[in-house]
C-alpha atoms as a PDB file:
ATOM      1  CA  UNK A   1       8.970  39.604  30.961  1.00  0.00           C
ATOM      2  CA  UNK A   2       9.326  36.637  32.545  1.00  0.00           C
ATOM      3  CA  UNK A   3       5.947  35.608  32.641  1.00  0.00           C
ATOM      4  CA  UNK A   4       6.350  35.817  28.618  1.00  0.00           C
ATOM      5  CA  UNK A   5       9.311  33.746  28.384  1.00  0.00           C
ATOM      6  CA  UNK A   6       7.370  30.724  30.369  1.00  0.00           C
ATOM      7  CA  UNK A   7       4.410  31.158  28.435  1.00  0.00           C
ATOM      8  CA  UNK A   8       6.264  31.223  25.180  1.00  0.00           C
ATOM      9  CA  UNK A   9       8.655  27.828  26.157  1.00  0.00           C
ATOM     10  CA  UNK A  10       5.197  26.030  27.109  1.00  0.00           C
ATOM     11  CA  UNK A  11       3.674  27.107  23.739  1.00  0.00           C
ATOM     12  CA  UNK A  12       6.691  25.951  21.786  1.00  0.00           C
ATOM     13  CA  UNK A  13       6.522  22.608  23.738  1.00  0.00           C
ATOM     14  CA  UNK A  14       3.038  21.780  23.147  1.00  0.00           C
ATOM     15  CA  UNK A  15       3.472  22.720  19.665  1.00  0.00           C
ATOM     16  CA  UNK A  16       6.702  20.395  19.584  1.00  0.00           C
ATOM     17  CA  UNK A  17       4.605  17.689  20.930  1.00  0.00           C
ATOM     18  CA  UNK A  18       1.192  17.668  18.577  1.00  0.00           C
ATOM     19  CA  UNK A  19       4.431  18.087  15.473  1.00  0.00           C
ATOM     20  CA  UNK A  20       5.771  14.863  16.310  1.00  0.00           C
ATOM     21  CA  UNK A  21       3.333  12.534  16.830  1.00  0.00           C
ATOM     22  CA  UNK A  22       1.629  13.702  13.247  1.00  0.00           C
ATOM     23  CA  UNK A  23       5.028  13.892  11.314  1.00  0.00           C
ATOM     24  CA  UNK A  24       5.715  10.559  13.059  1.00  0.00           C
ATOM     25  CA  UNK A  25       1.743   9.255  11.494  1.00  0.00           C
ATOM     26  CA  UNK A  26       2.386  10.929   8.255  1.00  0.00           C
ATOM     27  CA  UNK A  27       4.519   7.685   7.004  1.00  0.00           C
ATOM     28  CA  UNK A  28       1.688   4.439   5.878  1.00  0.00           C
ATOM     29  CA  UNK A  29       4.895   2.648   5.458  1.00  0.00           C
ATOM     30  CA  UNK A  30       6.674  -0.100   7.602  1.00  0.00           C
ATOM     31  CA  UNK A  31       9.569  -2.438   6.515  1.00  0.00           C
ATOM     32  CA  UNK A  32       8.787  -5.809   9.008  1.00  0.00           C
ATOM     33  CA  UNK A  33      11.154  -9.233   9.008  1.00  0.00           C
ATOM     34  CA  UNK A  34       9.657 -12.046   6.829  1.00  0.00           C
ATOM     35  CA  UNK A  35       7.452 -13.902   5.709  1.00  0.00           C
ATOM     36  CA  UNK A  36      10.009 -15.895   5.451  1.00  0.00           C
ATOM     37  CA  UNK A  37      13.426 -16.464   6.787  1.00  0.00           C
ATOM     38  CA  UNK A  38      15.684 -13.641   5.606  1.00  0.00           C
ATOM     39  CA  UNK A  39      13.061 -11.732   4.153  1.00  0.00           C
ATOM     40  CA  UNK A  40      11.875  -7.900   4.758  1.00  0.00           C
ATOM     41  CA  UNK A  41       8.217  -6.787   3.677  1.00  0.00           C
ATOM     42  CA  UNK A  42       7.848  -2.999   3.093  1.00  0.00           C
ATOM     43  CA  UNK A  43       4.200  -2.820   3.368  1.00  0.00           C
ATOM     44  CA  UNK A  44       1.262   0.028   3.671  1.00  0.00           C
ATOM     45  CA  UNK A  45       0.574   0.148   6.984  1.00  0.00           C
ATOM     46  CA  UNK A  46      -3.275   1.128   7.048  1.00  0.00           C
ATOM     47  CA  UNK A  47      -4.968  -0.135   3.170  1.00  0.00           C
ATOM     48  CA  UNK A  48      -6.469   3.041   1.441  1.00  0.00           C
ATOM     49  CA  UNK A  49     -10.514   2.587   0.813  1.00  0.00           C
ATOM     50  CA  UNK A  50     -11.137   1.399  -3.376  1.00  0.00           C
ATOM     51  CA  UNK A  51     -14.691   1.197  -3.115  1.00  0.00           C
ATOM     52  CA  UNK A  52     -17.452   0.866  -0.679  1.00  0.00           C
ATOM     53  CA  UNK A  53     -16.601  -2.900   0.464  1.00  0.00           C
ATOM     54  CA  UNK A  54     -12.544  -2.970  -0.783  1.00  0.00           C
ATOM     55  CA  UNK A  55      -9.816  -1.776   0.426  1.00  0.00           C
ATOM     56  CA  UNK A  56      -5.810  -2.145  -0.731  1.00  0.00           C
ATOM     57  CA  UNK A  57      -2.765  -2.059   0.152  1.00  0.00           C
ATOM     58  CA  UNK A  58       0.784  -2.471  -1.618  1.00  0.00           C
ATOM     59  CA  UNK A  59       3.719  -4.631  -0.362  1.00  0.00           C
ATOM     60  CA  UNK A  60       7.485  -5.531  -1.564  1.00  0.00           C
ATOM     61  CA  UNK A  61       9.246  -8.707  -0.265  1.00  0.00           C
ATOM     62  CA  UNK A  62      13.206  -8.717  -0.619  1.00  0.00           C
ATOM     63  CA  UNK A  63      14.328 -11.894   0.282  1.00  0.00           C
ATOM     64  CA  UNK A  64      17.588 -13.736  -0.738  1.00  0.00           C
ATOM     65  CA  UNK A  65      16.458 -15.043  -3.965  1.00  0.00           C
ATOM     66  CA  UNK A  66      15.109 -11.663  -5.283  1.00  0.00           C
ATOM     67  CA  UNK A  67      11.579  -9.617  -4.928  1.00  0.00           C
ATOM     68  CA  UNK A  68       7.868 -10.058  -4.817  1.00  0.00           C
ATOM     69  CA  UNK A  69       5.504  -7.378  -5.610  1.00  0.00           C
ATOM     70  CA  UNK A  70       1.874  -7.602  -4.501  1.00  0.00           C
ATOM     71  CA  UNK A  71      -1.183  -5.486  -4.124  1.00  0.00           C
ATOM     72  CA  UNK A  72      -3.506  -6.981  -1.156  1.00  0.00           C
ATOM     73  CA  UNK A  73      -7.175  -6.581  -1.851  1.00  0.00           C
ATOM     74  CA  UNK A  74      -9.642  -6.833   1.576  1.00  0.00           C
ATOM     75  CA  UNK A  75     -12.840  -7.407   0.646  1.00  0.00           C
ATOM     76  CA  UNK A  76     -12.513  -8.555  -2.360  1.00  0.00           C
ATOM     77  CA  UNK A  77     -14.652 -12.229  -2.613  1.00  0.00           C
ATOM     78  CA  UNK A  78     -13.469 -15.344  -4.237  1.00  0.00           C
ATOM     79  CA  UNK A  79     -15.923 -14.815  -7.069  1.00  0.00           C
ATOM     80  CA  UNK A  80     -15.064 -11.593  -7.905  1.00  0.00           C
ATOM     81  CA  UNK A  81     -13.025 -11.365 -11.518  1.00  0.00           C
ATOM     82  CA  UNK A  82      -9.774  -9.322 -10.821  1.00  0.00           C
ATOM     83  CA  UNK A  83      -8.097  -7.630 -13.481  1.00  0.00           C
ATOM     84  CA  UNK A  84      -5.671  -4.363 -13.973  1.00  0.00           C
ATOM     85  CA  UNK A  85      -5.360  -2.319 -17.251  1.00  0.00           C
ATOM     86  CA  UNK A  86      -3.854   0.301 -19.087  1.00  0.00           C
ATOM     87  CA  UNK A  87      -6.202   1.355 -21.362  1.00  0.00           C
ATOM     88  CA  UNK A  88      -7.443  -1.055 -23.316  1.00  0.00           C
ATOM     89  CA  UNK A  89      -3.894  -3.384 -22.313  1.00  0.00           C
ATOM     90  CA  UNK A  90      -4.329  -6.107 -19.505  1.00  0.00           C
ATOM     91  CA  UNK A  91      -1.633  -5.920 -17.204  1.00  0.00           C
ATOM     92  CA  UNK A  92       0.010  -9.289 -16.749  1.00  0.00           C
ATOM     93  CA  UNK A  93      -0.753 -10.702 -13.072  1.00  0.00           C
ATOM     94  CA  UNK A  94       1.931 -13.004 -12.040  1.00  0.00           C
ATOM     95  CA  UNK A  95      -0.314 -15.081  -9.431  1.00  0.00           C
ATOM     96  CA  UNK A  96      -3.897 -14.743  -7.721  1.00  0.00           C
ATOM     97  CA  UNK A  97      -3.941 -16.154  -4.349  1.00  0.00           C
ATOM     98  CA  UNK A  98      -7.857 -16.004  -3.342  1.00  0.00           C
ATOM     99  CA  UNK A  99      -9.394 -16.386   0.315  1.00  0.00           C
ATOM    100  CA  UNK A 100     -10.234 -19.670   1.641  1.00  0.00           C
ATOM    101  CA  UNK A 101     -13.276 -21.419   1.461  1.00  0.00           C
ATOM    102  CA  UNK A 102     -15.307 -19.141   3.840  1.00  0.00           C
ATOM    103  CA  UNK A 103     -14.040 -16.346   2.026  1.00  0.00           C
ATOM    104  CA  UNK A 104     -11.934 -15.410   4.844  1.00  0.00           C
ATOM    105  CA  UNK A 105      -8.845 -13.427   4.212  1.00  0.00           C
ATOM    106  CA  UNK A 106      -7.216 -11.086   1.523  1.00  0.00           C
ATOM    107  CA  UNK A 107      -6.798 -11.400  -2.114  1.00  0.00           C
ATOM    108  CA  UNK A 108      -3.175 -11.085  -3.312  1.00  0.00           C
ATOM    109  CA  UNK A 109      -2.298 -10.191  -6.500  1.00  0.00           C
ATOM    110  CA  UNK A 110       1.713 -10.739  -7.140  1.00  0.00           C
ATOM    111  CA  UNK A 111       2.993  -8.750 -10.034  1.00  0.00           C
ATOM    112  CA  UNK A 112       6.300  -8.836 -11.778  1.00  0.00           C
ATOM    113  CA  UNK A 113       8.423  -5.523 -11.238  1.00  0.00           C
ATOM    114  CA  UNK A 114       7.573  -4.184 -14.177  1.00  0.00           C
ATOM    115  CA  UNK A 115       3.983  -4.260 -13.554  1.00  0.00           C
ATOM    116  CA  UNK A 116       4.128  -3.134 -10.440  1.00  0.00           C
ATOM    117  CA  UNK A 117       5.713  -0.129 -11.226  1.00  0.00           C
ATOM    118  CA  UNK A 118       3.464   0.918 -14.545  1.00  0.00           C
ATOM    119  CA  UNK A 119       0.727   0.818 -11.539  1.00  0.00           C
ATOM    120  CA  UNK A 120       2.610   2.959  -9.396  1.00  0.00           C
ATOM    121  CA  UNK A 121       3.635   5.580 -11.977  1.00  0.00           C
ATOM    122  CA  UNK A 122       0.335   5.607 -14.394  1.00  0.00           C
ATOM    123  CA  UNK A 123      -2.680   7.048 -13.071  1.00  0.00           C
ATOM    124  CA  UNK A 124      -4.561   5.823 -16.122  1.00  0.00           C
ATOM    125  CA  UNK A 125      -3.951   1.844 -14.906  1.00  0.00           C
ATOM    126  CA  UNK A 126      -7.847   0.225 -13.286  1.00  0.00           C
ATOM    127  CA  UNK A 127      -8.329  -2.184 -11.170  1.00  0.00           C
ATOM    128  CA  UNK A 128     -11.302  -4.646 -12.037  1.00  0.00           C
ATOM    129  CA  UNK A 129     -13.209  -5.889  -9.409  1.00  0.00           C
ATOM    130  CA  UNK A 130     -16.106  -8.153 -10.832  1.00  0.00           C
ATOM    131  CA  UNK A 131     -18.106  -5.377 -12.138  1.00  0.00           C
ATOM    132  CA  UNK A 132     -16.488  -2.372 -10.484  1.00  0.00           C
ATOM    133  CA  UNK A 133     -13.583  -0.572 -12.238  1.00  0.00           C
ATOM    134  CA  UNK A 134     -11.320   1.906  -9.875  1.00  0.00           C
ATOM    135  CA  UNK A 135      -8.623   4.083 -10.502  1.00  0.00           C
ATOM    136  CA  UNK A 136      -5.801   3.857  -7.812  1.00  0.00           C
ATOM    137  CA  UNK A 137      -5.485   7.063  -5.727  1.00  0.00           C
ATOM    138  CA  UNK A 138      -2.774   9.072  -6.416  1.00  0.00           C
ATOM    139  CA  UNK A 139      -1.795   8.617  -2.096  1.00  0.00           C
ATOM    140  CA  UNK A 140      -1.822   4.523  -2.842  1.00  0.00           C
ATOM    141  CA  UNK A 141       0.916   4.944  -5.819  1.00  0.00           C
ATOM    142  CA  UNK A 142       2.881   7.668  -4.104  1.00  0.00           C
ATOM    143  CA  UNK A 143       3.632   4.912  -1.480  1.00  0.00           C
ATOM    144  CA  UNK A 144       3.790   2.265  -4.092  1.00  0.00           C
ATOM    145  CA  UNK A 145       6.537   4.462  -5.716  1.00  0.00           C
ATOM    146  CA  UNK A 146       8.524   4.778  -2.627  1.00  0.00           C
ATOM    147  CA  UNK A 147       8.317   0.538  -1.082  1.00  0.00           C
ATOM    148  CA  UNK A 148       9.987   0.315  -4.399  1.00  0.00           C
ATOM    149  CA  UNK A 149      12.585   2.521  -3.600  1.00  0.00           C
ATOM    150  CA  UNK A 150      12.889   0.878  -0.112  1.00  0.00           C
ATOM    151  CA  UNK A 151      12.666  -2.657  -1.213  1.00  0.00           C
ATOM    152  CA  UNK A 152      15.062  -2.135  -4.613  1.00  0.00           C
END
């Protein structure tokens, strides 16, 4: 009997400890200080894969003069066109903020709120990327969905 008991307490704590760390990696989200002074960015933590040489990942900026909303494309080259849709609607992009020179660094694209949330909520919106056209994945908007709810 007792030799149950112990081996049923050291199978409940090695199941406590493999539920933990995974419930603890099941979040992509993190809420940091900055950029700037007074400001917190809720950001995906790890981008999600687009295509073969892109990956992206969502952020929100509260700050003391309002929000930013931006989708952060790696990979992405200065020459590349970048557009979003809805249909046959262009989605209005707010600013572009390319690499540098040597192509070295990620793509931002800020949207307005607005925008930002159509992407989250409609899996029919596509990202243009030169000549590639993605749909979002449904995990990227989830998260998008819920740094709104964090940032707002």
């Amino acid at each position: 009997m007792l030799s149950r008991l112990v081996s049923l307490l050291v199978l409940a704590c090695t199941a406590t400890l493999w539920v933990a760390p995974a419930a603890a990696q099941s979040s992509n989200l993190d809420t940091i200080e900055g950029p700037g002074s007074g400001e917190r960015t809720t950001l995906m933590v790890t981008p999600l894969r687009l295509t073969d040489g892109v990956s992206a990942r969502a952020l929100g900026v509260r700050s003391p003069s309002g929000t930013r909303w931006a989708l952060t494309l790696i990979g992405a080259s200065r020459s590349d066109s970048l557009r979003l849709t809805l249909g046959a609607e262009a989605l209005p992009i707010n600013d572009l903020q390319r690499p540098d020179a040597e192509n070295v660094g990620p793509t931002h694209l800020y949207l307005s709120q607005e925008t930002f949330l159509t992407v989250a909520e409609q899996s029919e919106v596509r990202l243009h990327i030169g000549d590639t056209t993605v749909a979002l994945p449904a995990e990227m908007r989830t998260q998008m969905r819920q740094i709104f709810a964090d940032v707002v």
